[in-house]
C-alpha atoms as a PDB file:
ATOM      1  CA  UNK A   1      -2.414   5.970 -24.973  1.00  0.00           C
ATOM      2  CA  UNK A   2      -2.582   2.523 -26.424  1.00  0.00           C
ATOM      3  CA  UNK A   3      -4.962   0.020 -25.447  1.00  0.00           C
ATOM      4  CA  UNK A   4      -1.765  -2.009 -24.703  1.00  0.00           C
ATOM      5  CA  UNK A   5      -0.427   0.706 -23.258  1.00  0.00           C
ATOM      6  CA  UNK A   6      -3.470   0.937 -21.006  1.00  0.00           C
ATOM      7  CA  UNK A   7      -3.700  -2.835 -19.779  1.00  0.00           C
ATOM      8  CA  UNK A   8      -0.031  -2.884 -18.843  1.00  0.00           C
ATOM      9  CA  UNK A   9       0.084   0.010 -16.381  1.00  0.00           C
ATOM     10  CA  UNK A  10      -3.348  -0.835 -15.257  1.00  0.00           C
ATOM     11  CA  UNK A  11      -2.193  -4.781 -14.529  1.00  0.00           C
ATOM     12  CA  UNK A  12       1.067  -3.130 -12.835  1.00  0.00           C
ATOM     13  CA  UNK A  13      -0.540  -0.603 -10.422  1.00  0.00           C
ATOM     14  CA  UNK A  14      -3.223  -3.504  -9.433  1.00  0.00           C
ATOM     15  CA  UNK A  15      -0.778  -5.571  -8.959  1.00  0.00           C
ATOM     16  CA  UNK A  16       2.055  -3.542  -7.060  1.00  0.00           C
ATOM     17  CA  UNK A  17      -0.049  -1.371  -4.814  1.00  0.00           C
ATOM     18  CA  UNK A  18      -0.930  -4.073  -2.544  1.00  0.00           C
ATOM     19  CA  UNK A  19       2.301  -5.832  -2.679  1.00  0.00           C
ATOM     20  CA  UNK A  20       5.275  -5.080  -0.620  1.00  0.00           C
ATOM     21  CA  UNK A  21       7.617  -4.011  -3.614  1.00  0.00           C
ATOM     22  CA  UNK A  22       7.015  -0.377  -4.450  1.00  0.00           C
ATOM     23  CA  UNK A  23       4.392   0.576  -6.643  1.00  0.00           C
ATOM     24  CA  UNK A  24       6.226   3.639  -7.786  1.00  0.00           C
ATOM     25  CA  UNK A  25       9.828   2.112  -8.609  1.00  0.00           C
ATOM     26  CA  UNK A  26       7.618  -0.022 -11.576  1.00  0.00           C
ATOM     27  CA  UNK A  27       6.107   2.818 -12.681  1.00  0.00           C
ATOM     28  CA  UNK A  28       8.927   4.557 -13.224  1.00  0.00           C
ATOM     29  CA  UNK A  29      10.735   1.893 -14.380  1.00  0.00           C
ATOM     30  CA  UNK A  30       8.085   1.133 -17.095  1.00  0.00           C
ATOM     31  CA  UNK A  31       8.405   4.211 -19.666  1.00  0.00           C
ATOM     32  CA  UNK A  32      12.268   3.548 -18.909  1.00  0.00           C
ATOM     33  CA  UNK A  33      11.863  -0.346 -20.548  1.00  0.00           C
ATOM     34  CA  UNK A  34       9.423   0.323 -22.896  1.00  0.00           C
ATOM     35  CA  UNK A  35       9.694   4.695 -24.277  1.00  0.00           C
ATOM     36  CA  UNK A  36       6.071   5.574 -23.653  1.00  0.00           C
ATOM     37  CA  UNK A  37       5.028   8.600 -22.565  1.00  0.00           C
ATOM     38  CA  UNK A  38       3.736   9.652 -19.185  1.00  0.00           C
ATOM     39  CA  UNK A  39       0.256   7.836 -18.568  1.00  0.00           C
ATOM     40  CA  UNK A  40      -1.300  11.225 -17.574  1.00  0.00           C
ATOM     41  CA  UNK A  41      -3.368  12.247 -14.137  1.00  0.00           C
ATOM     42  CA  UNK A  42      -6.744  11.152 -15.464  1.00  0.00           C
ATOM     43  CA  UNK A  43      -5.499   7.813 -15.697  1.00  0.00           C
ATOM     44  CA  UNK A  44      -3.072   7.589 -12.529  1.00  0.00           C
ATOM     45  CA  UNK A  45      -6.971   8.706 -11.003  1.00  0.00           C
ATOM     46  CA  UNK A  46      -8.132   6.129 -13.265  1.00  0.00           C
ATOM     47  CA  UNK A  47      -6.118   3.109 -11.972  1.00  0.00           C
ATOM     48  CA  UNK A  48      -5.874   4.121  -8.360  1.00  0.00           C
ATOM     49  CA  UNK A  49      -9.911   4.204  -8.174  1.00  0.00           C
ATOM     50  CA  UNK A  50      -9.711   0.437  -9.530  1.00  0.00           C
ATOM     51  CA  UNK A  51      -7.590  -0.566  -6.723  1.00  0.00           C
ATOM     52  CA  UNK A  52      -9.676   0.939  -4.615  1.00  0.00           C
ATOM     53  CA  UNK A  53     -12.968  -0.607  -5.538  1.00  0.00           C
ATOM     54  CA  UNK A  54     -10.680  -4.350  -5.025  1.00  0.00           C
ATOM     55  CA  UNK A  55     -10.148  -3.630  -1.576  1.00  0.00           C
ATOM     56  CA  UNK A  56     -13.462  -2.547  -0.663  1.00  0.00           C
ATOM     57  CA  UNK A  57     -15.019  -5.403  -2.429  1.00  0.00           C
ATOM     58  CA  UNK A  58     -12.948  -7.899  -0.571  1.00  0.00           C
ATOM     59  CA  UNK A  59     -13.445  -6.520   2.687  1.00  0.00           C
ATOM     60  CA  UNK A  60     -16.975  -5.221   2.436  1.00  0.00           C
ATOM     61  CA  UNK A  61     -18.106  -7.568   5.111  1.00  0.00           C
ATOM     62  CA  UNK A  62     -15.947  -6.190   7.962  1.00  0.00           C
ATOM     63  CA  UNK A  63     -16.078  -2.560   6.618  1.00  0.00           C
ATOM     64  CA  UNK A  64     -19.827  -3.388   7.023  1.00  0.00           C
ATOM     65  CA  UNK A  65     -18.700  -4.354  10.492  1.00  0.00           C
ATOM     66  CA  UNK A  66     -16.344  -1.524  11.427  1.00  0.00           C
ATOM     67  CA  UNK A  67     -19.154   1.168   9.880  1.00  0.00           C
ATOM     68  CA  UNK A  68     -21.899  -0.479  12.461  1.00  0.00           C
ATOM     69  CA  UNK A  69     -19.049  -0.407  14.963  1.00  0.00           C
ATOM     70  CA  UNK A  70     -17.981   2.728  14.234  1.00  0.00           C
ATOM     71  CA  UNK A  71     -21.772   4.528  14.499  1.00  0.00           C
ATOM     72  CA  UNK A  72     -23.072   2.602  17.703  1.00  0.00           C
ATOM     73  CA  UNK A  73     -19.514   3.893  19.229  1.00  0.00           C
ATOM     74  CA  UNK A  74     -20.664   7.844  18.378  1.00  0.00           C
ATOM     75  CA  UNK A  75     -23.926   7.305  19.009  1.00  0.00           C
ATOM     76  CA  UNK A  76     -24.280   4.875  22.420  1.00  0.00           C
ATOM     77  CA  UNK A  77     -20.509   5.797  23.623  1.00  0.00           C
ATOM     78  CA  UNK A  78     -20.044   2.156  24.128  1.00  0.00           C
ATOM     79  CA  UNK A  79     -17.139   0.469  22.312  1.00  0.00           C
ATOM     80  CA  UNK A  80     -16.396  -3.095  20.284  1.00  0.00           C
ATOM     81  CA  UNK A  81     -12.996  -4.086  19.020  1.00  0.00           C
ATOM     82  CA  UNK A  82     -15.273  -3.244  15.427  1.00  0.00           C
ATOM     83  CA  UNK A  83     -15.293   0.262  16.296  1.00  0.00           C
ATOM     84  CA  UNK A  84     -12.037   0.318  17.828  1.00  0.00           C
ATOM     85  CA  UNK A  85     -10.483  -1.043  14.463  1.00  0.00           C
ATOM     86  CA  UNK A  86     -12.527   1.801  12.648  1.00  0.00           C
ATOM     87  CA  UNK A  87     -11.365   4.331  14.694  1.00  0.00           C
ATOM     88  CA  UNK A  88      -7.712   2.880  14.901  1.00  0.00           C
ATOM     89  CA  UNK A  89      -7.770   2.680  11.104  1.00  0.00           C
ATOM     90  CA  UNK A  90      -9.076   6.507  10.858  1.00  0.00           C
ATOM     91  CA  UNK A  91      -6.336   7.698  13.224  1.00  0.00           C
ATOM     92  CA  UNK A  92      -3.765   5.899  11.967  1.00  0.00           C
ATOM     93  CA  UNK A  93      -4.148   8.012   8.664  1.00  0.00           C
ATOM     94  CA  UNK A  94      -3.335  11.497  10.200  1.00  0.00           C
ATOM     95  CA  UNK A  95       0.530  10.787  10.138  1.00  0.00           C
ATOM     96  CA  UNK A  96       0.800   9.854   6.462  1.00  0.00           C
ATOM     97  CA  UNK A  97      -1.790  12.924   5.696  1.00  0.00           C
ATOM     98  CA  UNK A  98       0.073  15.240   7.407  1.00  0.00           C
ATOM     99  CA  UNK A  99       3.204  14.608   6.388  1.00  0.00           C
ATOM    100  CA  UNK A 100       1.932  14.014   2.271  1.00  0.00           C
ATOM    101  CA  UNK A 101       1.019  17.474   2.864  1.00  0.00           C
ATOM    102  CA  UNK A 102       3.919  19.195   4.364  1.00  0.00           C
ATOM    103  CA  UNK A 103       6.660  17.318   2.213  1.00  0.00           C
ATOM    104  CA  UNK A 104       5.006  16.661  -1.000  1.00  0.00           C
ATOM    105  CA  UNK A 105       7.344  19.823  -2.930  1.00  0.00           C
ATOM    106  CA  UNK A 106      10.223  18.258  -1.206  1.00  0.00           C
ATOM    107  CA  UNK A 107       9.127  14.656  -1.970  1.00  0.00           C
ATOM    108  CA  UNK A 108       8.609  15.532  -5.774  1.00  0.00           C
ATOM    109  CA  UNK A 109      11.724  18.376  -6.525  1.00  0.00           C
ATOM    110  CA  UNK A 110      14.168  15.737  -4.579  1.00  0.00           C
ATOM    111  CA  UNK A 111      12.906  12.663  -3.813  1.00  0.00           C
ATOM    112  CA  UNK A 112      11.677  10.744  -7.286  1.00  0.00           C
ATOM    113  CA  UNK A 113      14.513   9.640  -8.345  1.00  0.00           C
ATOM    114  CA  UNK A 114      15.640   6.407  -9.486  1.00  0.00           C
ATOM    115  CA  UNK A 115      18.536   6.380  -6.744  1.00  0.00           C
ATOM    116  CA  UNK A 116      16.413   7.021  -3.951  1.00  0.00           C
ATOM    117  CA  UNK A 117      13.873   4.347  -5.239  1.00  0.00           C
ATOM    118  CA  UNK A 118      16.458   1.667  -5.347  1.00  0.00           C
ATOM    119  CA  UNK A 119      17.741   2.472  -1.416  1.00  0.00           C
ATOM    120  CA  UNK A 120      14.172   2.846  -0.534  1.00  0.00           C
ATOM    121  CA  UNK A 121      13.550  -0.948  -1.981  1.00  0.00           C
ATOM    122  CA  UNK A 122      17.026  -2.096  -0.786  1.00  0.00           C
ATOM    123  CA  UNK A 123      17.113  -0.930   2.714  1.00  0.00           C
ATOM    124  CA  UNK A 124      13.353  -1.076   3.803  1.00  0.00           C
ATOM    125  CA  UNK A 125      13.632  -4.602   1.785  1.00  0.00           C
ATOM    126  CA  UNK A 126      16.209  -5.624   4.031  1.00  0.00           C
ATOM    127  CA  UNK A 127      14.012  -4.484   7.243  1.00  0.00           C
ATOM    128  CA  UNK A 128      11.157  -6.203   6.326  1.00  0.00           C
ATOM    129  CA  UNK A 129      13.495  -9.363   5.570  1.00  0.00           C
ATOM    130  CA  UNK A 130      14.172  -8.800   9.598  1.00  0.00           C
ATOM    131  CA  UNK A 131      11.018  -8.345  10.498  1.00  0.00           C
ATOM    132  CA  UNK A 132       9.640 -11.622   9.025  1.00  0.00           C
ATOM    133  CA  UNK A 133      12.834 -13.857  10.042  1.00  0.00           C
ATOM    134  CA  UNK A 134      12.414 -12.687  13.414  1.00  0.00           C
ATOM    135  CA  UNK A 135       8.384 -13.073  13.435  1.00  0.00           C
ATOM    136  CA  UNK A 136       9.548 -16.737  11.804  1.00  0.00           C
ATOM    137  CA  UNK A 137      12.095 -17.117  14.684  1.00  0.00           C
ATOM    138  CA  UNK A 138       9.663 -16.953  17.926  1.00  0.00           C
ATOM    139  CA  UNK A 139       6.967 -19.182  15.826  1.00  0.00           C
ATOM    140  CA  UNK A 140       9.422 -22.143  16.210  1.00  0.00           C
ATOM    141  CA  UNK A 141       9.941 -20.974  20.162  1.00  0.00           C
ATOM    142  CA  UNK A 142       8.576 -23.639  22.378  1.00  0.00           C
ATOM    143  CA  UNK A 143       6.109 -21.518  23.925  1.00  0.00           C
ATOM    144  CA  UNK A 144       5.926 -18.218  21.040  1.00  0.00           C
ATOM    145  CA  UNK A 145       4.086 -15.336  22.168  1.00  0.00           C
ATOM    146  CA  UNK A 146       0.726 -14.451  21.622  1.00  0.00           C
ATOM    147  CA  UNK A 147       0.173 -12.813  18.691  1.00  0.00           C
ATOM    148  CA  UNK A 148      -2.556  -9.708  18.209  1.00  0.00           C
ATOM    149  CA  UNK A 149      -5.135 -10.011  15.294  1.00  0.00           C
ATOM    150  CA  UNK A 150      -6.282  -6.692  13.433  1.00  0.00           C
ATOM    151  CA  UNK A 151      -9.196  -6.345  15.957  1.00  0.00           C
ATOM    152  CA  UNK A 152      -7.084  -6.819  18.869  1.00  0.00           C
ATOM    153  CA  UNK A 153      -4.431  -4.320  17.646  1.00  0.00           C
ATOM    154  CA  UNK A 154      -3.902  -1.853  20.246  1.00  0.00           C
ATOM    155  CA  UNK A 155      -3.054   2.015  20.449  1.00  0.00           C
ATOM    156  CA  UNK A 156       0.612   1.456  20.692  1.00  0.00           C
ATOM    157  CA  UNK A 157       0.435  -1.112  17.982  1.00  0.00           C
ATOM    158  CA  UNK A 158      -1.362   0.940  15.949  1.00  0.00           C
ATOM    159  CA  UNK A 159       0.601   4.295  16.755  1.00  0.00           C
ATOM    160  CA  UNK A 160       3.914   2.344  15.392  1.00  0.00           C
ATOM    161  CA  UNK A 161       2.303   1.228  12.532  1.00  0.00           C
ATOM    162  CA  UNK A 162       0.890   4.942  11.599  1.00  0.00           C
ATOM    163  CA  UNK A 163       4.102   6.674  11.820  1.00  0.00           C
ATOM    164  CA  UNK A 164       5.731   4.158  10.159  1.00  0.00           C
ATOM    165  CA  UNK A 165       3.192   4.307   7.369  1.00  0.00           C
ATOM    166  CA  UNK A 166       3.995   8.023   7.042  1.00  0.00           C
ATOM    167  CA  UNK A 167       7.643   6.663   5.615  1.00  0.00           C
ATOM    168  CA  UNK A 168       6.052   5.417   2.382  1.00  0.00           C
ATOM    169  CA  UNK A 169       6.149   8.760   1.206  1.00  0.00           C
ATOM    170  CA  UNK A 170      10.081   8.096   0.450  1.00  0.00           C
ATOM    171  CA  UNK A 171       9.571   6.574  -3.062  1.00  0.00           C
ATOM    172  CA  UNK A 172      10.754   2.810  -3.194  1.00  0.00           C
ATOM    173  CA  UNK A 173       9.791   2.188   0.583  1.00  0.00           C
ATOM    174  CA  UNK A 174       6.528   0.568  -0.473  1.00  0.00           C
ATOM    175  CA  UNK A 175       3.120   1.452   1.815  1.00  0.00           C
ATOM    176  CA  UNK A 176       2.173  -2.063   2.113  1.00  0.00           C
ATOM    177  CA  UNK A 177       5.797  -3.376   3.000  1.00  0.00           C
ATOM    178  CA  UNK A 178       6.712  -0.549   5.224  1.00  0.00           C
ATOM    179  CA  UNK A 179       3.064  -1.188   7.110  1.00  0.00           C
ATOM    180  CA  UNK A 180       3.807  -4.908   7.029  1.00  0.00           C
ATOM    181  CA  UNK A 181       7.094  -4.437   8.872  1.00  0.00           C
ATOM    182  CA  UNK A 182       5.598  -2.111  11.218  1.00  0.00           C
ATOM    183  CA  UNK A 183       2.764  -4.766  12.173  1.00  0.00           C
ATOM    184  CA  UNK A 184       4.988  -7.927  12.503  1.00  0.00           C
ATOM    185  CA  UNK A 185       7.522  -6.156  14.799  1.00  0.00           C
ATOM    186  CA  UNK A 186       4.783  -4.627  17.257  1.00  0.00           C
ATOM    187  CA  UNK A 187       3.336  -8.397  17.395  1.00  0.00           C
ATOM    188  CA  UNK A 188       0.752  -8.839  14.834  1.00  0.00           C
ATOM    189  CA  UNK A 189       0.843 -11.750  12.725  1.00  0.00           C
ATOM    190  CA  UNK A 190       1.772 -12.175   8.502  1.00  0.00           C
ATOM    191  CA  UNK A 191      -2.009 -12.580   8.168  1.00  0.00           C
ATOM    192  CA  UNK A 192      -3.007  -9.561  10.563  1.00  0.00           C
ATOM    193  CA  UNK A 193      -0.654  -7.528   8.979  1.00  0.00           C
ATOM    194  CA  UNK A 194      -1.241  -7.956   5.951  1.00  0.00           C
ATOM    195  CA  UNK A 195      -4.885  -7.526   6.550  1.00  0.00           C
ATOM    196  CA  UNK A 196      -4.453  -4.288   8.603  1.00  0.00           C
ATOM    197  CA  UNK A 197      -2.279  -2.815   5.787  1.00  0.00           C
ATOM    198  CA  UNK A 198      -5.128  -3.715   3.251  1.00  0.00           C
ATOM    199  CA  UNK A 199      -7.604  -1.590   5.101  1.00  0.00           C
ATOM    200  CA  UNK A 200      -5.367   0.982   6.065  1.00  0.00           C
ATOM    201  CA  UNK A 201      -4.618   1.923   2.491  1.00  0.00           C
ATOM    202  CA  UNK A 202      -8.407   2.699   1.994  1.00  0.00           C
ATOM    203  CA  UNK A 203      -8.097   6.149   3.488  1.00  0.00           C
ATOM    204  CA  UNK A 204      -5.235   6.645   1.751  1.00  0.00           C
ATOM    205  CA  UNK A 205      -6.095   5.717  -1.771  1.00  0.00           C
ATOM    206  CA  UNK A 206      -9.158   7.853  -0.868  1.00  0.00           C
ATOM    207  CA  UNK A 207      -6.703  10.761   0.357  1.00  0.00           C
ATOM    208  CA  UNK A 208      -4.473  10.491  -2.802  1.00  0.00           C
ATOM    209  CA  UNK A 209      -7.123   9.974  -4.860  1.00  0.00           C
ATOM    210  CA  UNK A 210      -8.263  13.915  -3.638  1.00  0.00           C
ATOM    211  CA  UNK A 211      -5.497  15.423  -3.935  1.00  0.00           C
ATOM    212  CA  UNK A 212      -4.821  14.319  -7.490  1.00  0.00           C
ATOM    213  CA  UNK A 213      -8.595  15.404  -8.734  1.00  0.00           C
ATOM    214  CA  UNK A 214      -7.534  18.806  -7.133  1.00  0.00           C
ATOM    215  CA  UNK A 215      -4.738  18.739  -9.094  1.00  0.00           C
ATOM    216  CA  UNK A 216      -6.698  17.508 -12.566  1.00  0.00           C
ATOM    217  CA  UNK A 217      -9.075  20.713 -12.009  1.00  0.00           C
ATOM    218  CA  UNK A 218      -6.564  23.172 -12.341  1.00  0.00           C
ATOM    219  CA  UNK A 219      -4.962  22.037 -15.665  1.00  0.00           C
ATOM    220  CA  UNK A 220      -6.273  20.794 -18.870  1.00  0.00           C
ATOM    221  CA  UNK A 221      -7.251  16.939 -18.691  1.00  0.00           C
ATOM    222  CA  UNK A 222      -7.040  15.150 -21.801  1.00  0.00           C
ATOM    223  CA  UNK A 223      -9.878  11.776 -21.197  1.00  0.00           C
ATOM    224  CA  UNK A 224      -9.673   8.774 -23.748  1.00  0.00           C
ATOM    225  CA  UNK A 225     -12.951   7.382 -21.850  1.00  0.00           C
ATOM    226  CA  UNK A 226     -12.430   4.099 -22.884  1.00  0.00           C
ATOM    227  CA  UNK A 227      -9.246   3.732 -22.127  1.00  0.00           C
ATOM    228  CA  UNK A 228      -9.923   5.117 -18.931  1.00  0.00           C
ATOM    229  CA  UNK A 229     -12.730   2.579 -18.037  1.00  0.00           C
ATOM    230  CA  UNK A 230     -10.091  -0.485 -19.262  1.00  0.00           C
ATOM    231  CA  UNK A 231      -7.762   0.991 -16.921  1.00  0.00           C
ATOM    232  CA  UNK A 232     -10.072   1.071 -13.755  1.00  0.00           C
ATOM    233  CA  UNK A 233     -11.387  -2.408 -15.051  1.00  0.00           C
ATOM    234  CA  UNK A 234      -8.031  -3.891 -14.881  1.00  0.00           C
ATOM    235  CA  UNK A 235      -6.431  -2.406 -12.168  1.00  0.00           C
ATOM    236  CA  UNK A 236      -9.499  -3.779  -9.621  1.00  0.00           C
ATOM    237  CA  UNK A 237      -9.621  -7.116 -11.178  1.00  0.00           C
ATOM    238  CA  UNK A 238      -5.902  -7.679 -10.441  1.00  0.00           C
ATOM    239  CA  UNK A 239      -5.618  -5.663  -7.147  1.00  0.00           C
ATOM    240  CA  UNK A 240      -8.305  -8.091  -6.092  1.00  0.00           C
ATOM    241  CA  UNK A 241      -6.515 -10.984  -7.440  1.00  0.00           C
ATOM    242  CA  UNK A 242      -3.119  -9.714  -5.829  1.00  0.00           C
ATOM    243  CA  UNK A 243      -5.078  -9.504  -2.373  1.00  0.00           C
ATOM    244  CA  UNK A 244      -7.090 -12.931  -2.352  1.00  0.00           C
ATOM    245  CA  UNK A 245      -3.511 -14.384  -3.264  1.00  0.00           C
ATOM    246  CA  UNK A 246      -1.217 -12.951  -1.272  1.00  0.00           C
ATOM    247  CA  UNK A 247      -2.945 -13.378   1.947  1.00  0.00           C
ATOM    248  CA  UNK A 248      -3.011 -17.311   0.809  1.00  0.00           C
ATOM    249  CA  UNK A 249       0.732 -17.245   0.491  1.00  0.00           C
ATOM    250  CA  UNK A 250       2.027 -15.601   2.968  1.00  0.00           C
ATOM    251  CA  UNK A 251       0.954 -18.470   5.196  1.00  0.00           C
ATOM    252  CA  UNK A 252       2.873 -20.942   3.426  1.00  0.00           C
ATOM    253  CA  UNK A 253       6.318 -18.856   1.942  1.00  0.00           C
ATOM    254  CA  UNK A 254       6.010 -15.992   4.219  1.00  0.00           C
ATOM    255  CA  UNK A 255       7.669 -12.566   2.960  1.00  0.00           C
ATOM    256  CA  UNK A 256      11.625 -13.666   2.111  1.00  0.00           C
ATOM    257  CA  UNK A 257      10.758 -14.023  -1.952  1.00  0.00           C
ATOM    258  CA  UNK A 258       9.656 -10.250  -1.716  1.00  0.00           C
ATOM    259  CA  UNK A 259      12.474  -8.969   0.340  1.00  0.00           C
ATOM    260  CA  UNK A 260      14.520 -10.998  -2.752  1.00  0.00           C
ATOM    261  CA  UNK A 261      13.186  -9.420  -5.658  1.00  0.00           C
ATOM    262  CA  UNK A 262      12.759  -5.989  -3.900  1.00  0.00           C
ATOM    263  CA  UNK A 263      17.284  -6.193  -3.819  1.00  0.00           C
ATOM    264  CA  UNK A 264      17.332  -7.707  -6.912  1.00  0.00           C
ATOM    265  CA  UNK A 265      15.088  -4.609  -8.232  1.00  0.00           C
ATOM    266  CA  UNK A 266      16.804  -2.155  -6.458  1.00  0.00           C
ATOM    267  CA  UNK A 267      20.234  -3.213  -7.341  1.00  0.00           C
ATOM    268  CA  UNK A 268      18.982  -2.632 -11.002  1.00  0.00           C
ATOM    269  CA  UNK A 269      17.939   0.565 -10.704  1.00  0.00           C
ATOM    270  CA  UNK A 270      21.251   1.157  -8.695  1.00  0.00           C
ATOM    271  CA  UNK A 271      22.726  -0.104 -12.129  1.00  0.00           C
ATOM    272  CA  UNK A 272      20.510   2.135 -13.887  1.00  0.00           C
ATOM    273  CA  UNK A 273      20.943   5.381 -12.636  1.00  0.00           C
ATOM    274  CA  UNK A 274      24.509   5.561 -10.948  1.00  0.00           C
END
């Protein structure tokens, strides 16, 4: 792998993960544009660990806070809405775990393809268009309803948001857009959403990031190390980037110029592959 090669998928992952337009529909859309070869598990390891040292960074004062939460709650018994965000986040992982386990043959011998991709970006695009016209809709209500923040989500709330979270397995749906959707239609805001899907994905990256070391111990790993360390270098520099930005503009533009490009991208790959 390239050093070029290297900073481009790096810059892509950081930037896609946290975004609501499909991490995996660029990634397989890359080798497609430019003929290179398959980055290789060390580095998909590589990258994903980068975006998970951006999120951690930016929220390491209220993972502080949910972790102190979290431990007086199993130790005293007595409950904060700290310790009922850890534990909402921690349950709300079970659905996507469980199901990443019992359909990941059927996910990877049927699924990843370039058709499914583009409907996964074109229809969950198109619901999370809905989902943020309609949020937009009761804002400009004369009296809008109260909206929850990500401490005040509830076990409902957070029960939606879980199984739908367990539909980003379908590749193109996107695990921040589908869990973005999810929270604006059970009544969080773009903000709480957005924030609740940041920390959500920590399990998950951590979860992914598990399965794919399994995976790298029972087959021969070929390590460039310092391409490797370029590619966890980028990937958290822009993951972080994509987060402290995109929580900024969603408060101004909202989500309608993702829903766009997610149907323009998914009518491309429609081109593509039909």
């Amino acid at each position: 792998m390239s050093w070029i090669e290297a900073i481009v998928l790096a810059l892509v992952q950081g930037l896609t993960e946290f975004l609501p337009v499909s991490s995996s529909a660029h990634l397989i859309l890359i080798p497609l544009l430019t003929g290179w070869e398959d980055q290789g598990l060390a580095f998909d390891i590589a990258v994903h660990f980068g975006t998970l040292l951006a999120v951690v960074w930016y929220f390491r004062q209220d993972l502080s806070k949910l972790s102190i939460g979290w431990w007086g709650s199993l130790r005293y018994g007595k409950h904060t809405p700290e310790s009922r965000l850890a534990w909402g986040i921690g349950l709300a992982t079970i659905p996507v775990g469980l199901a990443g386990l019992a359909f990941k043959p059927l996910i990877e011998t049927h699924f990843r393809s370039g058709l499914v991709m583009a409907f996964g970006l074109i229809v969950f695009g198109l619901l999370l268009g809905y989902a943020d016209w309609r949020y937009s809709r009761q804002r400009r209500q004369p009296q809008p309803p109260a909206l929850s923040n990500e401490y005040q989500v509830s076990a409902w709330q957070i029960t939606v948001i879980a199984l739908a979270q367990a539909l980003a397995l379908i590749p193109g749906t996107s695990r921040s857009g589908i869990t973005l959707t999810a929270g604006l239609l059970v009544g969080l805001s773009r903000e709480a959403s957005a924030r609740f899907s940041f920390l959500l994905s920590i399990p998950v990256i951590v979860l992914a990031s598990m399965l794919q070391v399994g995976e790298a111990l029972t087959q021969p790993v070929n390590i460039q190390l310092p391409v490797v360390l370029v590619g966890v270098i980028v990937a958290a520099l822009s993951a972080y980037a994509c987060i402290s930005v995109f929580l900024q503009l969603i408060k101004k533009t909202g989500l309608q110029p993702f829903v766009v490009y997610r149907l323009l991208l998914g009518g491309y790959l429609l081109y593509l592959f039909s």
